[in-house]
C-alpha atoms as a PDB file:
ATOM      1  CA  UNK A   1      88.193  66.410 109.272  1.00  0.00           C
ATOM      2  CA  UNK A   2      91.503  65.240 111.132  1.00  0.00           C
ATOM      3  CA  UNK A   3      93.579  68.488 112.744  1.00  0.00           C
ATOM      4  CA  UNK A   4      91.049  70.983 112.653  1.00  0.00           C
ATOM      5  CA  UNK A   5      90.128  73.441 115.242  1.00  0.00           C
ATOM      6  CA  UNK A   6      86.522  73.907 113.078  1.00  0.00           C
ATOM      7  CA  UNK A   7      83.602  73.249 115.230  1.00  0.00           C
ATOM      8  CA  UNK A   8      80.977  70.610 114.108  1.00  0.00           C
ATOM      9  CA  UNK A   9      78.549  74.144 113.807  1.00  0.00           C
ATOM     10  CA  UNK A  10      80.860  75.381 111.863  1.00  0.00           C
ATOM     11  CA  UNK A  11      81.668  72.307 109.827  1.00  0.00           C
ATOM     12  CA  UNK A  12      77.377  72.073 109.026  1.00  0.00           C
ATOM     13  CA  UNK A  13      77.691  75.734 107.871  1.00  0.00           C
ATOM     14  CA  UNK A  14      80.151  74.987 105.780  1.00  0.00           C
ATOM     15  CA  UNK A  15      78.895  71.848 104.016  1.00  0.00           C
ATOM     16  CA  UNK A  16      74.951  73.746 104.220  1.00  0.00           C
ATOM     17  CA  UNK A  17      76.661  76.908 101.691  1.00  0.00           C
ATOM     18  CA  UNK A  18      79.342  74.378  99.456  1.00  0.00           C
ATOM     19  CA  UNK A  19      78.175  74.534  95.656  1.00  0.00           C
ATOM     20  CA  UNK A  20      77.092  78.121  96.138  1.00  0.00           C
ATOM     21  CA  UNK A  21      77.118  80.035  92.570  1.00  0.00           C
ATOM     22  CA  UNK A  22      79.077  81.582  92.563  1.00  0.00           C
ATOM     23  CA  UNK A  23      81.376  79.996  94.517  1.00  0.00           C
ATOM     24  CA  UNK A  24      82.999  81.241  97.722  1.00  0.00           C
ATOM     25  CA  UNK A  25      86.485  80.986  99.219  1.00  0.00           C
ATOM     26  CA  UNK A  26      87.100  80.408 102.939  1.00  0.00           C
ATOM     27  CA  UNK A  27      89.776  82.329 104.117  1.00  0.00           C
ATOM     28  CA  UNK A  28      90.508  84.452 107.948  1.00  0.00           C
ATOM     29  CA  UNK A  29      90.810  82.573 110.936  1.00  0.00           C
ATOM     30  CA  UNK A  30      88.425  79.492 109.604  1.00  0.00           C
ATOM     31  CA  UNK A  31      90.546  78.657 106.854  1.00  0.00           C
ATOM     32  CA  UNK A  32      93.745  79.193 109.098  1.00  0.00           C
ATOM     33  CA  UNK A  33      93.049  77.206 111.931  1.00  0.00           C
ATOM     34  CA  UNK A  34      90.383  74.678 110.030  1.00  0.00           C
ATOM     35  CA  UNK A  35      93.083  73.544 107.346  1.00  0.00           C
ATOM     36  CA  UNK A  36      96.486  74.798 108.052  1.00  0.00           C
ATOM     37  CA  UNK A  37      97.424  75.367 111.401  1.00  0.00           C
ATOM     38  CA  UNK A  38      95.222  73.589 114.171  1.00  0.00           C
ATOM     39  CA  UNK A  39      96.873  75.886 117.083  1.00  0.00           C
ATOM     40  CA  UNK A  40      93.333  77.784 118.357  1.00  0.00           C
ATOM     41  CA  UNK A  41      89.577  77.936 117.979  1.00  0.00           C
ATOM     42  CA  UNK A  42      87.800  80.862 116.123  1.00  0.00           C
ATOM     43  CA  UNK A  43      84.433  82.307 116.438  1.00  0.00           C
ATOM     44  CA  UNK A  44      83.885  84.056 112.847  1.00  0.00           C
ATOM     45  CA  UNK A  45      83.996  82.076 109.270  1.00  0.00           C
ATOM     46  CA  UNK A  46      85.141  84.401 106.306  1.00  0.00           C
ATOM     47  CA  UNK A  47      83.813  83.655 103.124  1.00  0.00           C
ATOM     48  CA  UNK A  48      85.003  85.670  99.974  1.00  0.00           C
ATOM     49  CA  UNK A  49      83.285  86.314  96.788  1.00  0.00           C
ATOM     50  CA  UNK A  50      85.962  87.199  94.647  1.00  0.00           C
ATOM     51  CA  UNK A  51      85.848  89.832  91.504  1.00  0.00           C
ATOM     52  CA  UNK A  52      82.673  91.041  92.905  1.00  0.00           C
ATOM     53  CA  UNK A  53      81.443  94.292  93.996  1.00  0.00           C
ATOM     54  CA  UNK A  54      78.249  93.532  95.539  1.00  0.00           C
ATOM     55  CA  UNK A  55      77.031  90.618  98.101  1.00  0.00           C
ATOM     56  CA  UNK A  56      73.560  91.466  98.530  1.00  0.00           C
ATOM     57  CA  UNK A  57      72.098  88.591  96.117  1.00  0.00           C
ATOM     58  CA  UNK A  58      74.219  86.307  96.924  1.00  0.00           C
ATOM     59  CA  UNK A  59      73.596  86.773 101.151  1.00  0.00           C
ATOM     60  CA  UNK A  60      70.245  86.356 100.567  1.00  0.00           C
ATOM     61  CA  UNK A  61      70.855  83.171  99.063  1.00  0.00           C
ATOM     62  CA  UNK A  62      73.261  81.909 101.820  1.00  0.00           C
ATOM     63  CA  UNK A  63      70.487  82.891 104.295  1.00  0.00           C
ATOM     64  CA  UNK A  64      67.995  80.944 102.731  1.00  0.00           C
ATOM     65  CA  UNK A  65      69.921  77.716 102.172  1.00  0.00           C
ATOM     66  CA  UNK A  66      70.880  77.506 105.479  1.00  0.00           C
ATOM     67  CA  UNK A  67      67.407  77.994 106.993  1.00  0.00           C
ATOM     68  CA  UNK A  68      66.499  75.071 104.410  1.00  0.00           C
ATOM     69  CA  UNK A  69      68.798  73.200 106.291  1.00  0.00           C
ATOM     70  CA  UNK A  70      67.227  74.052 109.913  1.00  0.00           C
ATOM     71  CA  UNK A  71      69.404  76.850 111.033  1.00  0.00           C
ATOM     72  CA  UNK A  72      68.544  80.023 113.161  1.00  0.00           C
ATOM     73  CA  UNK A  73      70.040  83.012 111.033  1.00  0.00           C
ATOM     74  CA  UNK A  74      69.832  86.521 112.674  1.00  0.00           C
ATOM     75  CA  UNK A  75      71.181  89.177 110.067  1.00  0.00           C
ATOM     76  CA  UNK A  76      73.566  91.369 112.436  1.00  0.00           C
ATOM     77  CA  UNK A  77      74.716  93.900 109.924  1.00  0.00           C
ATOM     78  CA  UNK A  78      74.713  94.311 106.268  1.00  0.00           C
ATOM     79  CA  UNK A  79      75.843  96.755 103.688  1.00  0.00           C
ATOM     80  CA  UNK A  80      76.564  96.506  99.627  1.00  0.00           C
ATOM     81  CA  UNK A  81      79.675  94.330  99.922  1.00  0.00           C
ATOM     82  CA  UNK A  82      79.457  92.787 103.661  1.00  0.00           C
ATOM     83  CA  UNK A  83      76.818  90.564 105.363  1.00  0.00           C
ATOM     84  CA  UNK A  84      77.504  89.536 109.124  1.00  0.00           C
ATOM     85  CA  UNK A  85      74.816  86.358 109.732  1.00  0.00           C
ATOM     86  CA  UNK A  86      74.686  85.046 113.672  1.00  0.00           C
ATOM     87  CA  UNK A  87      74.090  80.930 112.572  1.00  0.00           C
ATOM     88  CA  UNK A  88      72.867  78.337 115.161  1.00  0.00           C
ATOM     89  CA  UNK A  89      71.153  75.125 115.584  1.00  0.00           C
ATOM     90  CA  UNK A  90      67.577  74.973 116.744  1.00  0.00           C
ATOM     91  CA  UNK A  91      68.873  72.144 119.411  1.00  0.00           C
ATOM     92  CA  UNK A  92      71.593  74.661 120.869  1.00  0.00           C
ATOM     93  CA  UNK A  93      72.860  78.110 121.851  1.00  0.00           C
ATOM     94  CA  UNK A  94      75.915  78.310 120.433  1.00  0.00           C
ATOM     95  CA  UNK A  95      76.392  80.849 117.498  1.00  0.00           C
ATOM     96  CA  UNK A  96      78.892  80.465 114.325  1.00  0.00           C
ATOM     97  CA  UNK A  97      79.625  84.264 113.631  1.00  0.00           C
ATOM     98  CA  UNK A  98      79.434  84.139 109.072  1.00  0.00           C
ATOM     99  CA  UNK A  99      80.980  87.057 107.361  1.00  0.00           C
ATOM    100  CA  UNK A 100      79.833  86.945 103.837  1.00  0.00           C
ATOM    101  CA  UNK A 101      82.197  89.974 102.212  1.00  0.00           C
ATOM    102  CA  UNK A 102      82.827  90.798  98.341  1.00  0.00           C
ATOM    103  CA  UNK A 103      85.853  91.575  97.033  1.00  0.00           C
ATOM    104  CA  UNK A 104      86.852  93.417  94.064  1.00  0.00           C
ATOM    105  CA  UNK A 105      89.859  92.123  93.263  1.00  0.00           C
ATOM    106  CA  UNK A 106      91.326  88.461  92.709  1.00  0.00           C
ATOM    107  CA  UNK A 107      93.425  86.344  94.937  1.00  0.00           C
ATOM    108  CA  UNK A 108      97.101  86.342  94.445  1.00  0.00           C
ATOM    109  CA  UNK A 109      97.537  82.621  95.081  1.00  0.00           C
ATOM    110  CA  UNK A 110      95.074  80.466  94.049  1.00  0.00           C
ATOM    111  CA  UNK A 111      92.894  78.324  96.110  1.00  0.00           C
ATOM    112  CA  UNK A 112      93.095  74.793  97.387  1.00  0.00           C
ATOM    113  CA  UNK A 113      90.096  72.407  97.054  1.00  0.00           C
ATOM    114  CA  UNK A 114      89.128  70.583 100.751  1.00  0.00           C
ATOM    115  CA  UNK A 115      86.312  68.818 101.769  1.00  0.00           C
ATOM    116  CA  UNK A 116      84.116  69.417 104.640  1.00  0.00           C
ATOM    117  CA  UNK A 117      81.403  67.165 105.577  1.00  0.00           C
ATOM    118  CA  UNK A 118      81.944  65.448 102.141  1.00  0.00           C
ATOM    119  CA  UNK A 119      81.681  68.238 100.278  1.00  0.00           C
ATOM    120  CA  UNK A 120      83.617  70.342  98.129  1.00  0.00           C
ATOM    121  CA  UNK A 121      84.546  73.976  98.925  1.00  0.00           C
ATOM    122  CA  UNK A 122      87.985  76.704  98.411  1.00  0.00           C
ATOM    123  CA  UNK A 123      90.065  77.618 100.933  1.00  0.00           C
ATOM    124  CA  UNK A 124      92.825  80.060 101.094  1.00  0.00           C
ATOM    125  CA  UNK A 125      96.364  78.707 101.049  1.00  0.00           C
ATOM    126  CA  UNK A 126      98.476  79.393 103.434  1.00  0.00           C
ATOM    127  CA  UNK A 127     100.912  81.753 100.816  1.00  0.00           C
ATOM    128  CA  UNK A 128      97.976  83.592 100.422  1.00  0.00           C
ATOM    129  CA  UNK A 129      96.751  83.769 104.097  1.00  0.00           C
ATOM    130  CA  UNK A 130     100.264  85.131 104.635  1.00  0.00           C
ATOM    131  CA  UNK A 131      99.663  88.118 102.654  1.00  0.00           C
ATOM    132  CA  UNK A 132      96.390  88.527 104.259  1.00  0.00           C
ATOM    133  CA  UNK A 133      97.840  89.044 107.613  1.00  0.00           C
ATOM    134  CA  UNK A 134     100.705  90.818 106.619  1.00  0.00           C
ATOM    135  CA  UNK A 135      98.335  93.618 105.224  1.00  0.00           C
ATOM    136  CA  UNK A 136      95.937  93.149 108.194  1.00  0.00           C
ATOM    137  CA  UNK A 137      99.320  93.718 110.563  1.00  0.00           C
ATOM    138  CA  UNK A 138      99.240  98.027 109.492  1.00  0.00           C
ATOM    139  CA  UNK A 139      95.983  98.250 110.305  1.00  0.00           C
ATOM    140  CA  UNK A 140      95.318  96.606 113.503  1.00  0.00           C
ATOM    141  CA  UNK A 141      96.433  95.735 116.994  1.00  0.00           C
ATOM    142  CA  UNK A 142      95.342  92.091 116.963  1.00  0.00           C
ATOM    143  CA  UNK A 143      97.971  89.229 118.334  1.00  0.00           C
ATOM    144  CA  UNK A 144      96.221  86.754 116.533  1.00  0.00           C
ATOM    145  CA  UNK A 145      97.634  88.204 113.553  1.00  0.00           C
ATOM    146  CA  UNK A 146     100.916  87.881 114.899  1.00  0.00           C
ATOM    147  CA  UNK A 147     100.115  84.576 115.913  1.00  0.00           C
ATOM    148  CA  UNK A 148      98.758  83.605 112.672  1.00  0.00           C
ATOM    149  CA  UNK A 149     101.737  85.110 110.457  1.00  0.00           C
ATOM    150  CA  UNK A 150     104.004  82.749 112.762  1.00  0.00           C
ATOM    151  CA  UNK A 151     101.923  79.482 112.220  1.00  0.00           C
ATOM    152  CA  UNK A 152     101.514  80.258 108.481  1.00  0.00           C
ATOM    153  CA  UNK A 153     105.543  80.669 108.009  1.00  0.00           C
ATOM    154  CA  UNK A 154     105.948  77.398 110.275  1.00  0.00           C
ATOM    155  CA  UNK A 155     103.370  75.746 107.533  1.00  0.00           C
ATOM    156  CA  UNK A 156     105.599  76.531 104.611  1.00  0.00           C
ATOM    157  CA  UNK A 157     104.149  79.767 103.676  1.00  0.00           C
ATOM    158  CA  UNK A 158     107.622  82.045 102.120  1.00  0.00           C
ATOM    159  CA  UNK A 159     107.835  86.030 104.007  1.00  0.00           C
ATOM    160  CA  UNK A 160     110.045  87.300 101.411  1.00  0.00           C
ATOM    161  CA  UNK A 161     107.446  86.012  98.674  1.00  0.00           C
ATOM    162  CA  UNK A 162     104.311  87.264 100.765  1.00  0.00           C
ATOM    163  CA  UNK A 163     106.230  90.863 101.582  1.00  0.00           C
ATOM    164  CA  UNK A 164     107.182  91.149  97.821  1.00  0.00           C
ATOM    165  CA  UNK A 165     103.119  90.446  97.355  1.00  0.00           C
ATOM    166  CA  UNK A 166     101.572  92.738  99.747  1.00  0.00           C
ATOM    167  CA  UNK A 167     101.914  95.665  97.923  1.00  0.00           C
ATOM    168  CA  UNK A 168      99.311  94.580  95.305  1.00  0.00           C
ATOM    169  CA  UNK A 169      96.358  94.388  98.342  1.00  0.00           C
ATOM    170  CA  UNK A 170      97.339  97.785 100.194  1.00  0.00           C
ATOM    171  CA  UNK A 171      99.118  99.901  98.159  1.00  0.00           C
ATOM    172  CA  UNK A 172     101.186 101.620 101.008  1.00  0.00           C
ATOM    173  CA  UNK A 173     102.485  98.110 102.079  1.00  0.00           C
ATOM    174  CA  UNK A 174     106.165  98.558 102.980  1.00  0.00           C
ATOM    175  CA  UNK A 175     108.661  96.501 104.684  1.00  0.00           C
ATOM    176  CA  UNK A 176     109.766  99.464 106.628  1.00  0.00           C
ATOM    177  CA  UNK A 177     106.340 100.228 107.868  1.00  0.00           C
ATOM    178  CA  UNK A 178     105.619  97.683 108.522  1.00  0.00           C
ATOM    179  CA  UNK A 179     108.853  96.853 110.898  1.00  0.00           C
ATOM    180  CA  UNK A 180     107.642 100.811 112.578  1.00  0.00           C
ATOM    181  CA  UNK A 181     103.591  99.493 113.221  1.00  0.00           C
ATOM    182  CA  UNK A 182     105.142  96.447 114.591  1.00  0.00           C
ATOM    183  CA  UNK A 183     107.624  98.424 116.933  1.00  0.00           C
ATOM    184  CA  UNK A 184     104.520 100.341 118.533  1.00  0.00           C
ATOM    185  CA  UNK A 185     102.835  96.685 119.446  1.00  0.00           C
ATOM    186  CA  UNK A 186     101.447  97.227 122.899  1.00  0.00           C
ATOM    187  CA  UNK A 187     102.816  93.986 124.887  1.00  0.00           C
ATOM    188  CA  UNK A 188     103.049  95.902 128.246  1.00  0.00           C
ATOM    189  CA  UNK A 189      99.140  96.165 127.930  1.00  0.00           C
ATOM    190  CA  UNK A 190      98.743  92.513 126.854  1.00  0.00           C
ATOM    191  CA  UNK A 191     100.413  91.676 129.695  1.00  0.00           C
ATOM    192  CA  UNK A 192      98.463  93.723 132.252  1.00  0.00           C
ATOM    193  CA  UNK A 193      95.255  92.894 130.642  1.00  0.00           C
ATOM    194  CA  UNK A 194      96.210  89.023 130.675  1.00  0.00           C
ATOM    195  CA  UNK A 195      94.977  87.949 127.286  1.00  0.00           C
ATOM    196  CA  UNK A 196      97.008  85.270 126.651  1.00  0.00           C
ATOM    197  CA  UNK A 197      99.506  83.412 129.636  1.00  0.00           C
ATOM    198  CA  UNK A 198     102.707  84.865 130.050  1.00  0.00           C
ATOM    199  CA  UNK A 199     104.964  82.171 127.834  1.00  0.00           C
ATOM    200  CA  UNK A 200     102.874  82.639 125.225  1.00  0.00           C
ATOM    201  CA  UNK A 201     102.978  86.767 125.290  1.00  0.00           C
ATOM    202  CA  UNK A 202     106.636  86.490 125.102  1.00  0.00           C
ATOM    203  CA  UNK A 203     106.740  83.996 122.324  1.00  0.00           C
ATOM    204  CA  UNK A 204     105.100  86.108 120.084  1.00  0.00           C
ATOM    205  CA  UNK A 205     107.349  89.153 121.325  1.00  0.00           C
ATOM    206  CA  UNK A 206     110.039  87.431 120.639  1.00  0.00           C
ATOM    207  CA  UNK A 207     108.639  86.533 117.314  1.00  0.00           C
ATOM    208  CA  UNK A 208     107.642  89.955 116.290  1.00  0.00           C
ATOM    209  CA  UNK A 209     111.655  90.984 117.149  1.00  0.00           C
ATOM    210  CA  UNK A 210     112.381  88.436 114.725  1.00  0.00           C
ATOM    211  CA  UNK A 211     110.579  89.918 112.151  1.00  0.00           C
ATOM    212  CA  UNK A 212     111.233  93.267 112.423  1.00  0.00           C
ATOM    213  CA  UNK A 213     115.111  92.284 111.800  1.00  0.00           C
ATOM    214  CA  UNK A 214     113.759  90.388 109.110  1.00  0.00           C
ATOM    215  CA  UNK A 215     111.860  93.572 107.580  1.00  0.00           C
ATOM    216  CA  UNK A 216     114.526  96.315 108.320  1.00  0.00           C
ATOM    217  CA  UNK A 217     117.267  94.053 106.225  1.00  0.00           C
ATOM    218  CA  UNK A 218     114.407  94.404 103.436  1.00  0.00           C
ATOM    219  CA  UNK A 219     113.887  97.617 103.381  1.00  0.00           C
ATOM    220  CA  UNK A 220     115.134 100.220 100.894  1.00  0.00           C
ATOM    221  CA  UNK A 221     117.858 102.533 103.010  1.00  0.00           C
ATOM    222  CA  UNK A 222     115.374 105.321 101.672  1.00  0.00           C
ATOM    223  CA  UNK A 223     113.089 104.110 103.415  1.00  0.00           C
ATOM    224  CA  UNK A 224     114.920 103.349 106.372  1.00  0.00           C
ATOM    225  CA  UNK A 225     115.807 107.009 106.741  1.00  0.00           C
ATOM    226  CA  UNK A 226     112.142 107.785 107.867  1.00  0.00           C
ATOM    227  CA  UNK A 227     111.104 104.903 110.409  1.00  0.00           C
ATOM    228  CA  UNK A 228     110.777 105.816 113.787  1.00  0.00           C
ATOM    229  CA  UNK A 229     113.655 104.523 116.108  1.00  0.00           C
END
């Protein structure tokens, strides 16, 4: 699978769960890195069941197929609508984190059809990705997010489309809160903590100042009059 950052674990996972029913969408990190942007690795592979309120079944299932197939599954967690699986190969240590997650509501964009190992699976496209991260930026301090958001607009994903969808996956999606969670972004602590080198800090602080102009032109002057300076 030419520019991918998908290991070959995670590429057998994949291929091991395609043809699932129902089927599954890859989406997060895996489907960011594995089929739109090739920039950095990921640990964790996201796969949605979409219209669904329950994932019990259907983890069970996925657990079983892929210990057919020779795996090591350890269930970490579980719960009604999330199943975290730890995946690896009896020959080798390293562990493919597998989220297995339903969600009640469709995607906004649909899916694109990829292969993987030959066969057939969805991934998230990178409109819909956008949106994704978007959402996931007012709820968490995570610079792959960032980092993400600025790969996926470089891919062709639209902002103005994805901020005019937001709204219909968090309800209190704004552009002008947004534009205020991103103002409280703690760089100075990325920096002292040394997460990522220093070019690349700045990049995405320069990025984020970008979009934050970007948001505040957006935003209703309403709205405006309650954001934080």
């Amino acid at each position: 699978m030419p520019d991918s950052r998908l290991t070959e674990l995670q590429r057998r996972v994949l291929s091991a769960l395609a043809g699932m029913e129902p089927a599954w969408t890859l989406t997060g990190g895996g489907a960011v890195v594995g089929f739109h942007a090739p920039y950095r690795a990921t640990r964790d592979l996201d796969l949605f069941w979409r219209g669904r309120s329950t994932i019990e079944a259907i983890a069970r299932d996925a657990e079983e197929r892929l210990i057919a197939r020779g795996f090591r599954v350890q269930s970490v967690r579980r719960s009604e609508s999330f199943a975290r699986l730890s995946v690896q190969e009896a020959s080798s240590e390293e562990a493919c984190v597998l989220d297995l997650v339903a969600e009640s509501h469709a995607a906004i964009n649909p899916p694109l059809s990829r292969s993987v190992e030959g066969f057939g699976i969805r991934v998230d496209s990178a409109p819909e990705l956008a949106v994704n991260k978007l959402v996931a930026l007012l709820s968490r301090y995570e610079l792959r997010d960032l980092a993400d958001l600025r790969e996926l607009l470089a891919c062709g994903a639209d902002l103005q489309v994805a901020l005019g969808q937001a709204p219909a996956k968090d309800g209190g999606f704004s552009p002008a809160t947004l534009a205020w969670v991103l103002r409280s972004y703690p760089f100075e602590r990325y920096r002292k903590e040394e997460l990522l080198p220093p070019e690349a800090v700045e990049g995405l602080e320069a990025f984020r100042a970008q979009l934050i102009e970007t948001l505040v032109s957006m935003s209703d002057p309403g709205d405006r009059v309650h954001e934080r300076p």
